[in-house]
PDB file of N, CA and C in Angstrom:
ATOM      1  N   UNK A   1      20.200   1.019 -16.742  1.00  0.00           N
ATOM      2  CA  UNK A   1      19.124   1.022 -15.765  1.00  0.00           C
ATOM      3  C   UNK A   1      19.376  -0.087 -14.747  1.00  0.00           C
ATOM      4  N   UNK A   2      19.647   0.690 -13.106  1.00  0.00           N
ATOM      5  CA  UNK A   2      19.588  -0.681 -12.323  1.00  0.00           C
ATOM      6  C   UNK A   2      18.429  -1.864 -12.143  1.00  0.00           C
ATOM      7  N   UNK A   3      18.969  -2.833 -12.216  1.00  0.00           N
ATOM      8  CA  UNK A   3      17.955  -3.754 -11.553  1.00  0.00           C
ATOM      9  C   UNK A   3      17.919  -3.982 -10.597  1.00  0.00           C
ATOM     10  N   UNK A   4      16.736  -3.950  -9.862  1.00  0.00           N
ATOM     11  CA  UNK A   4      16.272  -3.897  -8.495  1.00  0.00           C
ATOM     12  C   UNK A   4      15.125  -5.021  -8.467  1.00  0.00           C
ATOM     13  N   UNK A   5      15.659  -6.307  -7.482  1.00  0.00           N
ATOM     14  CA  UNK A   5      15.036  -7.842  -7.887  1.00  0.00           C
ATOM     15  C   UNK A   5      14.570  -7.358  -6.036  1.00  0.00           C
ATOM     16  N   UNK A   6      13.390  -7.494  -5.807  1.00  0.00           N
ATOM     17  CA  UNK A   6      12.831  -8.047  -4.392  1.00  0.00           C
ATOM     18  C   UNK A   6      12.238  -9.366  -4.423  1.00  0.00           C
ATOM     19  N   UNK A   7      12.772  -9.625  -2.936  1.00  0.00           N
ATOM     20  CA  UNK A   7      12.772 -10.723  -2.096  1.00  0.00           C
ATOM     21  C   UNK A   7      12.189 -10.550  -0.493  1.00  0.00           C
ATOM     22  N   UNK A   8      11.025 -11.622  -0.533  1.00  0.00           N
ATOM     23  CA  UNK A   8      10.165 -11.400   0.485  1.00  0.00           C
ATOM     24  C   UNK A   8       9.478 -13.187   0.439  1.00  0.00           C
ATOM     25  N   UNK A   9       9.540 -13.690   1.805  1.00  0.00           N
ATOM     26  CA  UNK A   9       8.529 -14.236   2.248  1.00  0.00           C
ATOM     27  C   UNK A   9       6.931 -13.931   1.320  1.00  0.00           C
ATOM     28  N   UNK A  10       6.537 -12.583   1.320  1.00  0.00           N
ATOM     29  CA  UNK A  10       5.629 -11.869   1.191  1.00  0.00           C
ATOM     30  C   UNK A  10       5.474 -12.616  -0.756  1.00  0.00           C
ATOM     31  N   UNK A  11       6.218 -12.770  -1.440  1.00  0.00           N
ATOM     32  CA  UNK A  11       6.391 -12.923  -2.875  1.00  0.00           C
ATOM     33  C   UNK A  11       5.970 -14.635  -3.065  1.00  0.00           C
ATOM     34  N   UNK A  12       5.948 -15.144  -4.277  1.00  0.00           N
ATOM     35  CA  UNK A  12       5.695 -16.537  -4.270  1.00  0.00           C
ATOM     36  C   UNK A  12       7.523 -16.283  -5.020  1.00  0.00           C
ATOM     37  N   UNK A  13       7.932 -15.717  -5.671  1.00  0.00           N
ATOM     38  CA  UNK A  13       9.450 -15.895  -6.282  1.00  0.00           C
ATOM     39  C   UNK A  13       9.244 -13.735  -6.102  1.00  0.00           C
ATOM     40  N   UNK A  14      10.890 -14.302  -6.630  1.00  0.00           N
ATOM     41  CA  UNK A  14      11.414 -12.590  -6.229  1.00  0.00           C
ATOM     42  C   UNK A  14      11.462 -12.023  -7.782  1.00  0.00           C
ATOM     43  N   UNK A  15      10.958 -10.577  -7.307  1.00  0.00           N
ATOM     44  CA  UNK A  15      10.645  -9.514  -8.276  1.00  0.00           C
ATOM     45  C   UNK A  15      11.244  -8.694  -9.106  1.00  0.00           C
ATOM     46  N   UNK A  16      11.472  -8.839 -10.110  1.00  0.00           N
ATOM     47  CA  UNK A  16      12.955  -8.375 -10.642  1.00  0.00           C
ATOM     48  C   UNK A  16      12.278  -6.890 -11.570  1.00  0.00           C
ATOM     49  N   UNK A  17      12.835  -5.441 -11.476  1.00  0.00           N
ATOM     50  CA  UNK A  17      12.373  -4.369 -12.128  1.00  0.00           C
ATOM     51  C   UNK A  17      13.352  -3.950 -12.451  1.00  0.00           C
ATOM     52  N   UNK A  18      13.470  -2.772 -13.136  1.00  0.00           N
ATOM     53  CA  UNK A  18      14.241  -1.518 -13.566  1.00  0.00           C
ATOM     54  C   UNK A  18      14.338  -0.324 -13.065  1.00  0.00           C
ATOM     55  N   UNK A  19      15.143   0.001 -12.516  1.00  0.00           N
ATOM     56  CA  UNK A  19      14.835   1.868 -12.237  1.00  0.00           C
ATOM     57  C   UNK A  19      15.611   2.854 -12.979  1.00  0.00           C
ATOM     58  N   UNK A  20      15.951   3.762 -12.550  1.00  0.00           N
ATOM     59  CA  UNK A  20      16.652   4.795 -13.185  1.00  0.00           C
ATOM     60  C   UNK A  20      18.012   5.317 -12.498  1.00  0.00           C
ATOM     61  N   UNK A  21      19.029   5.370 -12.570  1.00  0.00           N
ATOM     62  CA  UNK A  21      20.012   5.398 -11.988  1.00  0.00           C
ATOM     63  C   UNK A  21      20.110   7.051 -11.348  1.00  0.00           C
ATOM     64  N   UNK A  22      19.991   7.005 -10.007  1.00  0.00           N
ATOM     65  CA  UNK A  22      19.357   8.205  -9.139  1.00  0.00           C
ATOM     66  C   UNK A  22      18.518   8.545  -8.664  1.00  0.00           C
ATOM     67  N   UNK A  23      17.337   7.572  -9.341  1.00  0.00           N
ATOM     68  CA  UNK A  23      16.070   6.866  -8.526  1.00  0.00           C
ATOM     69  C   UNK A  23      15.972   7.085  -6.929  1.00  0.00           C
ATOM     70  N   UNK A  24      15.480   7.234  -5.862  1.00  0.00           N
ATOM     71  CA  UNK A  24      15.211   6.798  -4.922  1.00  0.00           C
ATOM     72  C   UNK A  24      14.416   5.491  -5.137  1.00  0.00           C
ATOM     73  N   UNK A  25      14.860   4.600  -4.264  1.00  0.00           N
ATOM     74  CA  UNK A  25      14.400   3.330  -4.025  1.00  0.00           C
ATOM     75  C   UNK A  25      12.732   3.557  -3.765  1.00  0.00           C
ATOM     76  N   UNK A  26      12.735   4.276  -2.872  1.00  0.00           N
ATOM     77  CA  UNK A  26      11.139   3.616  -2.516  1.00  0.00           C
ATOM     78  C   UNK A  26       9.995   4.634  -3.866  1.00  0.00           C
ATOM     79  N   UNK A  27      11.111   4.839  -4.705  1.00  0.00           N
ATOM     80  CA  UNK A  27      10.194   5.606  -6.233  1.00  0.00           C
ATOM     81  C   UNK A  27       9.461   4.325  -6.465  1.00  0.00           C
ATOM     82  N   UNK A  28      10.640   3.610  -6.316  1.00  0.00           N
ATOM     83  CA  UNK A  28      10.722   2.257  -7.314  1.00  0.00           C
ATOM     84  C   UNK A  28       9.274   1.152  -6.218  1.00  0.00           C
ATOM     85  N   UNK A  29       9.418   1.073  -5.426  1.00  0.00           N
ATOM     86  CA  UNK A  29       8.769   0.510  -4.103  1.00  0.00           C
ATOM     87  C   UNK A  29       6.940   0.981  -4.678  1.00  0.00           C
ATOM     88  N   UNK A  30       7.047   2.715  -5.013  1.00  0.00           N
ATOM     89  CA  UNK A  30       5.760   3.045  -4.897  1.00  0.00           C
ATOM     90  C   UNK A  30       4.887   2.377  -5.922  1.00  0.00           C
ATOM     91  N   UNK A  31       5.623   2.526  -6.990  1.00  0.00           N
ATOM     92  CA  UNK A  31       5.366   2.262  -8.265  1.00  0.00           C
ATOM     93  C   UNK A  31       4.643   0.552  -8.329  1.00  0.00           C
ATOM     94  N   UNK A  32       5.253   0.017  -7.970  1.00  0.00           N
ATOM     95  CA  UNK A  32       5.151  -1.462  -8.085  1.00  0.00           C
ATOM     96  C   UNK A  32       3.983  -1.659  -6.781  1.00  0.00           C
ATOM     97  N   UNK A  33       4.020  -1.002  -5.896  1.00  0.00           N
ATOM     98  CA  UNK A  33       2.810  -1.087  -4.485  1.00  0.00           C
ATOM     99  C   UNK A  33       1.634  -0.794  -5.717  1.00  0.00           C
ATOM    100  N   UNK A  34       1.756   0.192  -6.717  1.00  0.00           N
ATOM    101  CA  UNK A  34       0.678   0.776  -6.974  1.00  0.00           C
ATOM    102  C   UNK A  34       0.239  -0.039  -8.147  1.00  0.00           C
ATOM    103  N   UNK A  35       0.855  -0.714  -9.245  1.00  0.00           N
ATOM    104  CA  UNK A  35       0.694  -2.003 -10.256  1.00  0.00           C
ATOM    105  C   UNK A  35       0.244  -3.133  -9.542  1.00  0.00           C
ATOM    106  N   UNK A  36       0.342  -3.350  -8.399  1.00  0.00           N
ATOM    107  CA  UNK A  36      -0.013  -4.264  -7.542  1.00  0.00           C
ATOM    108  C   UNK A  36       0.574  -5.713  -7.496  1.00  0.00           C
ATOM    109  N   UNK A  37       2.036  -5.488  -7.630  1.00  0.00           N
ATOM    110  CA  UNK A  37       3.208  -6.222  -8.056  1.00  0.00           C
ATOM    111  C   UNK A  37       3.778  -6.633  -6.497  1.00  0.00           C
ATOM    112  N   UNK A  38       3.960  -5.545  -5.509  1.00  0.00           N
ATOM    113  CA  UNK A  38       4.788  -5.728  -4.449  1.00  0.00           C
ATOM    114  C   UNK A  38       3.688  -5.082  -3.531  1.00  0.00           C
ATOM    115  N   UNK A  39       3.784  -6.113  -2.416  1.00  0.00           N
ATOM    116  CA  UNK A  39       3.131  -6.137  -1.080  1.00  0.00           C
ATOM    117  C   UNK A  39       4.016  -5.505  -0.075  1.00  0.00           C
ATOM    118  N   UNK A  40       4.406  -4.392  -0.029  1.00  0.00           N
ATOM    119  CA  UNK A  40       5.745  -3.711   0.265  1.00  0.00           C
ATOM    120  C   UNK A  40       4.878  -2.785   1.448  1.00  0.00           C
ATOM    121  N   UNK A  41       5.522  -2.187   2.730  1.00  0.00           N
ATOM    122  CA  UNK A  41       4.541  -0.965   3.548  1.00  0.00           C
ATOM    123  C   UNK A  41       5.189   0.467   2.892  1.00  0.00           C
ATOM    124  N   UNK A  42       4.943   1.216   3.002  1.00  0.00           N
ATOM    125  CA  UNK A  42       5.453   2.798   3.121  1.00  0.00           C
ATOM    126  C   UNK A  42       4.703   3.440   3.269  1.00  0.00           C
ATOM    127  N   UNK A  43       4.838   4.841   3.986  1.00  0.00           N
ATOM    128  CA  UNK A  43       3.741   5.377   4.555  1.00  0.00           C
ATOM    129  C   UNK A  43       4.182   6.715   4.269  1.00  0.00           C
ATOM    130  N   UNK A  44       4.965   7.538   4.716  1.00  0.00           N
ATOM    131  CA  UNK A  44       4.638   8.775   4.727  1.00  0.00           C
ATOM    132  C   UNK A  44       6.550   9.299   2.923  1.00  0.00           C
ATOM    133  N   UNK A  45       6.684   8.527   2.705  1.00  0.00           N
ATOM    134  CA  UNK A  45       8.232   8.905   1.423  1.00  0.00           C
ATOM    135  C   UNK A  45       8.865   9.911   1.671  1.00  0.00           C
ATOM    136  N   UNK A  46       9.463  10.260   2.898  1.00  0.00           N
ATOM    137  CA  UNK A  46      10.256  10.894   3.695  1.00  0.00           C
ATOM    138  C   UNK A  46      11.284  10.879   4.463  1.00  0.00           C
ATOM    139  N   UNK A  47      11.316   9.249   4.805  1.00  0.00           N
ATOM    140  CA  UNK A  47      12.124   8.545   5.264  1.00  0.00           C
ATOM    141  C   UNK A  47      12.125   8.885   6.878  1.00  0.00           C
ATOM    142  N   UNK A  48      10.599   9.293   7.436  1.00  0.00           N
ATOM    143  CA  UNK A  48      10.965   9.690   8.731  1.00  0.00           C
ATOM    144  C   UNK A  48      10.010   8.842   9.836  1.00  0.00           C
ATOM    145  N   UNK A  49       9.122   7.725   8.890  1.00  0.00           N
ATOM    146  CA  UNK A  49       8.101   6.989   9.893  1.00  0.00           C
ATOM    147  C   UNK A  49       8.472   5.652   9.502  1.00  0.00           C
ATOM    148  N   UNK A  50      10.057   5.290   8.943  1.00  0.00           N
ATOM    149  CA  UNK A  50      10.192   3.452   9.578  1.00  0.00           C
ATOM    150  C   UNK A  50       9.511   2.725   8.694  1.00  0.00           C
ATOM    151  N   UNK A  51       8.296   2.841   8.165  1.00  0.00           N
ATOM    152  CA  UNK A  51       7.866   1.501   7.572  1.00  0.00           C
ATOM    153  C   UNK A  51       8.647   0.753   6.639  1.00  0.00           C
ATOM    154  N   UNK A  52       9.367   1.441   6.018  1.00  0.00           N
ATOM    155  CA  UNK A  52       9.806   0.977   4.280  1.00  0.00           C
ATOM    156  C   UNK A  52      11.216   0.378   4.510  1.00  0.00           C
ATOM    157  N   UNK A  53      11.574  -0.249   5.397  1.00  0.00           N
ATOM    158  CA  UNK A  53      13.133  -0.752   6.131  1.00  0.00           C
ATOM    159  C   UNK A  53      12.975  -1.707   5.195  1.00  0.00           C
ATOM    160  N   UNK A  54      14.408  -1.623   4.814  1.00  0.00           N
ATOM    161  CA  UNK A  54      14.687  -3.455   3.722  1.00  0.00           C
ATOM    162  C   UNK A  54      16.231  -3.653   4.386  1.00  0.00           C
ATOM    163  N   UNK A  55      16.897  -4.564   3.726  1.00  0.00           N
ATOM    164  CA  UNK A  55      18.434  -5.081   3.900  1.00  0.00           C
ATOM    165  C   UNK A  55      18.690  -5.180   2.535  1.00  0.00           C
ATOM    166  N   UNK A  56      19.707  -4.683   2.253  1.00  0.00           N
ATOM    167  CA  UNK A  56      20.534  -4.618   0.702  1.00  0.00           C
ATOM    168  C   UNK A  56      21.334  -5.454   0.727  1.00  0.00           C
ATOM    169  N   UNK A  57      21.724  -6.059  -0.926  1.00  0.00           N
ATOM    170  CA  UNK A  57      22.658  -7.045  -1.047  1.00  0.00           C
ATOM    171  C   UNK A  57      22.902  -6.205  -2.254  1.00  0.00           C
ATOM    172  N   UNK A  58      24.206  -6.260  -2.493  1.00  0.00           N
ATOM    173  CA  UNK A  58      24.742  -5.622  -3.561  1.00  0.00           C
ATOM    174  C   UNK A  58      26.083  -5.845  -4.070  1.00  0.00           C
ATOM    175  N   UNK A  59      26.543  -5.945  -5.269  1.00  0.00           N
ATOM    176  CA  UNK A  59      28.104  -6.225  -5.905  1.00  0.00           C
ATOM    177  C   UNK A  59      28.400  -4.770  -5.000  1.00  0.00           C
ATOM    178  N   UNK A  60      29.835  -4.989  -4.447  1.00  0.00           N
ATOM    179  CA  UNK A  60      30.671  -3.995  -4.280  1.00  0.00           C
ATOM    180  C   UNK A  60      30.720  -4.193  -2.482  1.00  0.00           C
ATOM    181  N   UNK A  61      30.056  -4.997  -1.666  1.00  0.00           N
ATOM    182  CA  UNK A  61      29.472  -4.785  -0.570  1.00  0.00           C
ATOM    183  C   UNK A  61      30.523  -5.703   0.139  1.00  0.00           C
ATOM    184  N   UNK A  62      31.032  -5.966   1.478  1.00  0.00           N
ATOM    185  CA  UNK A  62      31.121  -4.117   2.225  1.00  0.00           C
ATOM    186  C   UNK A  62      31.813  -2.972   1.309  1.00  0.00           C
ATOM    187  N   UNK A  63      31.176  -2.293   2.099  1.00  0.00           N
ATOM    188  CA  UNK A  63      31.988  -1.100   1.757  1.00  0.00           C
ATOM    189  C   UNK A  63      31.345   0.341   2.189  1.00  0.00           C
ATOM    190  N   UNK A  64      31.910   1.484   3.244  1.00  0.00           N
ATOM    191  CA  UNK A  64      31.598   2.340   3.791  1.00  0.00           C
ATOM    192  C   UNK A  64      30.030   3.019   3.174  1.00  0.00           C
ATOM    193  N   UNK A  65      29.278   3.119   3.722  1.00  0.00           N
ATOM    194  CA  UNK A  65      27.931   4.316   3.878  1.00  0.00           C
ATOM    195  C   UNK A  65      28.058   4.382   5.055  1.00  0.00           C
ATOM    196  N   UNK A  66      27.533   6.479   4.522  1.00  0.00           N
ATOM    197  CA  UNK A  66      27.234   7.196   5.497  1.00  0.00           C
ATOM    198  C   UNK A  66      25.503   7.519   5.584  1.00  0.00           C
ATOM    199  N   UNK A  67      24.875   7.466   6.598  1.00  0.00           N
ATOM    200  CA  UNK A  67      23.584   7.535   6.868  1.00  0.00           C
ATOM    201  C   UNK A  67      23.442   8.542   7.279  1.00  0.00           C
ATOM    202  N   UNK A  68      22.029   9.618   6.426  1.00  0.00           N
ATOM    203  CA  UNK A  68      21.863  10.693   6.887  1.00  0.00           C
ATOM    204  C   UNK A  68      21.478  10.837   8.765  1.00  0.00           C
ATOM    205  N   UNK A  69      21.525  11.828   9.089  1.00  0.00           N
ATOM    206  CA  UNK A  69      21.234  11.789  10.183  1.00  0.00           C
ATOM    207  C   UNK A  69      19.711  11.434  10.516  1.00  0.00           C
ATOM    208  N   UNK A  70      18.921  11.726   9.696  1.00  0.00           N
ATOM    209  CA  UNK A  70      17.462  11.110   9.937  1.00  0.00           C
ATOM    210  C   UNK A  70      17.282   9.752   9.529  1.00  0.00           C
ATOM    211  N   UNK A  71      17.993   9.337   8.748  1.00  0.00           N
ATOM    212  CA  UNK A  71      18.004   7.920   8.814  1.00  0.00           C
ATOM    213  C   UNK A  71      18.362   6.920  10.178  1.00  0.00           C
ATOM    214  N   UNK A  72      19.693   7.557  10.516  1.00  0.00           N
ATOM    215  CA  UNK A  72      19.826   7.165  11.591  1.00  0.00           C
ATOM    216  C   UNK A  72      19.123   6.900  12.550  1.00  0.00           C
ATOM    217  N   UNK A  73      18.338   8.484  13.378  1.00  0.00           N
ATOM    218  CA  UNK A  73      17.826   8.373  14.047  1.00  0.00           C
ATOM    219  C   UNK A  73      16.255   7.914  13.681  1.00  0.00           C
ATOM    220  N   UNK A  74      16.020   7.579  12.618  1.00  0.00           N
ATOM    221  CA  UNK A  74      14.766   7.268  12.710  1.00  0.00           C
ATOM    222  C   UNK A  74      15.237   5.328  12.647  1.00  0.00           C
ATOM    223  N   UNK A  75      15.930   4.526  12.463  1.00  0.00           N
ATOM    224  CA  UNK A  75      16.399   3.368  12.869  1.00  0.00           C
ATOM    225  C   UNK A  75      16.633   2.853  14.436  1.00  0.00           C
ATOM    226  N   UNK A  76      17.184   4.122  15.037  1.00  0.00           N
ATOM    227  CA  UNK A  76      17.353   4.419  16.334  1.00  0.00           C
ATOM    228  C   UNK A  76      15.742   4.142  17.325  1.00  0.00           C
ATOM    229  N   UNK A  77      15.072   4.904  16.542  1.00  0.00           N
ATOM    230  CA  UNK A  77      13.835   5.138  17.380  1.00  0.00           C
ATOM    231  C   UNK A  77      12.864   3.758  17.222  1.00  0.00           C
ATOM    232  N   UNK A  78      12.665   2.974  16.319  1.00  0.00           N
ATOM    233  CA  UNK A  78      12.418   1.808  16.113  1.00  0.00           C
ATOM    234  C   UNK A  78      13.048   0.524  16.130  1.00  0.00           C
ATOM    235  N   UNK A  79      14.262   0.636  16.566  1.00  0.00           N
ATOM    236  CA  UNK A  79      15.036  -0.122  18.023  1.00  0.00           C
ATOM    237  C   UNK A  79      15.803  -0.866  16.779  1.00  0.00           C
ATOM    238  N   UNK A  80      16.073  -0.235  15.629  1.00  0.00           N
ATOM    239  CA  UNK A  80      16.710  -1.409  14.567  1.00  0.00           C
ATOM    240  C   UNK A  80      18.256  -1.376  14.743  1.00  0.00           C
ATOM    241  N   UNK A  81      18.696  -0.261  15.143  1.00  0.00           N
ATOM    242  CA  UNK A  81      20.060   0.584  15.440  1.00  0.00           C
ATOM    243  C   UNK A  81      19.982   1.050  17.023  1.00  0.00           C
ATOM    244  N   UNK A  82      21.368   0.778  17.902  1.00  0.00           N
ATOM    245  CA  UNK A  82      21.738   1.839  18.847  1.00  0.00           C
ATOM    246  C   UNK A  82      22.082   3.094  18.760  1.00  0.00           C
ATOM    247  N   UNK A  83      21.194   3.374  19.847  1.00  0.00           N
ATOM    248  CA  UNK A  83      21.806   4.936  20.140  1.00  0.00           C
ATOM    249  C   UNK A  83      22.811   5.142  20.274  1.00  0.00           C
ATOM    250  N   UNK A  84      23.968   4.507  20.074  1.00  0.00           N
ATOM    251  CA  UNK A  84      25.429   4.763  20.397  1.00  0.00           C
ATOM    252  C   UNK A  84      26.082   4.562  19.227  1.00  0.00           C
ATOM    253  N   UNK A  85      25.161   4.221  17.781  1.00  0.00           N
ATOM    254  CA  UNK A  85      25.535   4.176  16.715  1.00  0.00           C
ATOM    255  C   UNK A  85      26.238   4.809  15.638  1.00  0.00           C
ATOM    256  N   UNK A  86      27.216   4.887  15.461  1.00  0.00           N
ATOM    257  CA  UNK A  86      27.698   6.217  13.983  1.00  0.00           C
ATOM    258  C   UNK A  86      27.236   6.237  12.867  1.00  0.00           C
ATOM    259  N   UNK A  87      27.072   7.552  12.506  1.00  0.00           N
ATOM    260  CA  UNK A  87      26.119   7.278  10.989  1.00  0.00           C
ATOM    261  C   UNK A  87      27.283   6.930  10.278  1.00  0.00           C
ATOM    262  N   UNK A  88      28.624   6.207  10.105  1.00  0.00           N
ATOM    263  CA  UNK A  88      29.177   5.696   9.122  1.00  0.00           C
ATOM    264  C   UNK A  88      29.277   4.433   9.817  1.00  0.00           C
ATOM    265  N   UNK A  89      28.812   3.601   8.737  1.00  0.00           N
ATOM    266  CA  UNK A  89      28.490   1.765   9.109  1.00  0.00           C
ATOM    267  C   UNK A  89      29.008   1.267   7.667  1.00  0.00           C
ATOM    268  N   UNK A  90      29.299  -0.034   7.621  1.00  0.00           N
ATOM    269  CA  UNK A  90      29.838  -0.908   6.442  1.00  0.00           C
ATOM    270  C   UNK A  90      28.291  -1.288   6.282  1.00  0.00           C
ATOM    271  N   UNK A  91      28.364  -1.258   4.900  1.00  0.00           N
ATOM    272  CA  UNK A  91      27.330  -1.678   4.199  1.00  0.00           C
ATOM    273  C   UNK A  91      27.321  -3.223   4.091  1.00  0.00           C
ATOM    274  N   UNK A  92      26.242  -3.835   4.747  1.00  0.00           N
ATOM    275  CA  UNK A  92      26.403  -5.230   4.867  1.00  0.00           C
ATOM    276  C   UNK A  92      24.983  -5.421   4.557  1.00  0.00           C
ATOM    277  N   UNK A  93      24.496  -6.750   4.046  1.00  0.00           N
ATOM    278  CA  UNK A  93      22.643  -7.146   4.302  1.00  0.00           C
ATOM    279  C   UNK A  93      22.402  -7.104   5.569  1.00  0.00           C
ATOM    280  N   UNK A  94      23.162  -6.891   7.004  1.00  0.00           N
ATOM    281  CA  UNK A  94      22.757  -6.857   7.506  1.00  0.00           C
ATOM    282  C   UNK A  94      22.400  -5.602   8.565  1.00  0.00           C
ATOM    283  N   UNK A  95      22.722  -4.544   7.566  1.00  0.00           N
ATOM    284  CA  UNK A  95      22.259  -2.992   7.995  1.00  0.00           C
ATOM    285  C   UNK A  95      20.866  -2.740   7.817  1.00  0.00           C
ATOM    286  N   UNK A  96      20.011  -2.256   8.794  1.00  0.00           N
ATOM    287  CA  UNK A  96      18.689  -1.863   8.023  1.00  0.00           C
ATOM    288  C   UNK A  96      18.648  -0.888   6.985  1.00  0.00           C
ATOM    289  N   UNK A  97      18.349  -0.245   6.412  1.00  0.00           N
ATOM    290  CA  UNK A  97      18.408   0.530   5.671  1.00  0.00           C
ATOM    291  C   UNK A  97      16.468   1.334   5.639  1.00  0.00           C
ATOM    292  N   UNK A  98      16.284   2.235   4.952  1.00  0.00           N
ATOM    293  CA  UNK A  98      14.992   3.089   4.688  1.00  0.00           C
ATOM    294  C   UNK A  98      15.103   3.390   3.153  1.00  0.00           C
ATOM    295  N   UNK A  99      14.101   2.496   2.472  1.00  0.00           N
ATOM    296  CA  UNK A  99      14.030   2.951   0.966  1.00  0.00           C
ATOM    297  C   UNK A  99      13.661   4.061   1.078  1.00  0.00           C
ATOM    298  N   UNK A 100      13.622   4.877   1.425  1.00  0.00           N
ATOM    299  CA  UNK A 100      13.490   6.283   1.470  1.00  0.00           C
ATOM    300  C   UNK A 100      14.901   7.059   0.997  1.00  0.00           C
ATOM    301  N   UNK A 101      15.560   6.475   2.019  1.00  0.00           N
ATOM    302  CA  UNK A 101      17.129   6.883   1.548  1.00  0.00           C
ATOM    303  C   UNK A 101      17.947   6.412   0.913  1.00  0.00           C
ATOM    304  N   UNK A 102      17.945   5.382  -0.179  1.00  0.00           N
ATOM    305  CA  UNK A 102      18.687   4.853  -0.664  1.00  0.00           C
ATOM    306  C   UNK A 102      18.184   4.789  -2.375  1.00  0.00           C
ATOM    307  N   UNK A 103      19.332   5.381  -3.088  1.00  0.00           N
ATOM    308  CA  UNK A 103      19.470   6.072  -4.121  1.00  0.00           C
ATOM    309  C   UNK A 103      20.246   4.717  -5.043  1.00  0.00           C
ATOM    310  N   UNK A 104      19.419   4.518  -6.591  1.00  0.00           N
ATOM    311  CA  UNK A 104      19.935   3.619  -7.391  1.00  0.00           C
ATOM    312  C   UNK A 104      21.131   3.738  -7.591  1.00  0.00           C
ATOM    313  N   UNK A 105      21.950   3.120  -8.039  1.00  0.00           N
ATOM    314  CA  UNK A 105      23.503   3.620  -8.410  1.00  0.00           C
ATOM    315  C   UNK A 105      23.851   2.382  -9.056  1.00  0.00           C
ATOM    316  N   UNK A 106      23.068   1.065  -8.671  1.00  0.00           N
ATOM    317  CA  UNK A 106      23.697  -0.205  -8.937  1.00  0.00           C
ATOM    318  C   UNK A 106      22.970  -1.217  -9.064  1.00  0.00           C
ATOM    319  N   UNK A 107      22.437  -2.345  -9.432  1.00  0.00           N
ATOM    320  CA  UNK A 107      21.551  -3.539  -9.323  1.00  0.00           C
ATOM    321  C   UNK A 107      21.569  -4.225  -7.892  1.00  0.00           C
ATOM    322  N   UNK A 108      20.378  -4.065  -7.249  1.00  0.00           N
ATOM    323  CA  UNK A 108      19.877  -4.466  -5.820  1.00  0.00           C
ATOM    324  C   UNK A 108      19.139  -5.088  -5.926  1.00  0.00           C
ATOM    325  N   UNK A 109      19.495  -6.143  -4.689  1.00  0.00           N
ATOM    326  CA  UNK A 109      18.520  -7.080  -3.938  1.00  0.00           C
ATOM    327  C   UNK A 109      18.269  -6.753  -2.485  1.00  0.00           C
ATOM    328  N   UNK A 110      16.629  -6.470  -2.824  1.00  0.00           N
ATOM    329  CA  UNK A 110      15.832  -5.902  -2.138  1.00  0.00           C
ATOM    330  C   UNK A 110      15.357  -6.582  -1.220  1.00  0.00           C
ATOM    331  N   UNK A 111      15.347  -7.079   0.359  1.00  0.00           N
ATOM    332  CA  UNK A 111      14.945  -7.886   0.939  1.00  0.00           C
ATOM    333  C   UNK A 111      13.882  -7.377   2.450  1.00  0.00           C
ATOM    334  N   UNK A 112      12.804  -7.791   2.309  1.00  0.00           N
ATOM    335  CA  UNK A 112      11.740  -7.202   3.195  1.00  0.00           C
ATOM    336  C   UNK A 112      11.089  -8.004   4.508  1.00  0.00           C
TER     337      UNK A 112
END
């Protein structure tokens, strides 16, 4: 089971959970919004209205992701990404990302 530790201003120390390997992230996001653990936004779990943007830190990093096309453009439209952007980017903390789209596979640090 990955561990998935968030980190936020928003936290007094960072949040360390479990998910399920294939999880969508913001499963994991809802869950803990709803225990009343994480002060986290998400709004519509679709990955198409922006709120739920984090930056990943992860063993293995860089290293190539491809971003669906609605990811993209929904990064695009909330000015986090250029429009002149390719949906294949190196995975860095300093990609936005949409817990919407991002699938457990590995132990993450979650940053908001």
């Amino acid at each position: 089971m990955p561990a998935v530790t968030f980190v936020s201003e928003k936290l007094t120390s960072p949040l360390t959970v479990h998910g399920e390997p294939g999880q969508r992230l913001i499963e994991v996001v809802r869950d803990q919004v709803s225990a009343g653990t994480l002060p986290m936004s998400w709004r519509c779990g679709q990955g198409t209205c922006g709120a739920c943007v984090v930056r990943l830190l992860h063993e293995g990093q860089p290293r190539p992701v491809h971003l669906s096309g609605i990811e993209r453009n929904v990064l695009i439209r909330i000015g986090l990404m250029a429009p002149s952007a390719a949906r294949d980017q190196p995975d860095s903390p300093e990609l936005p990302r949409l817990a919407c789209h991002v699938t457990l596979d590995r132990e993450l640090f979650v940053y908001f």
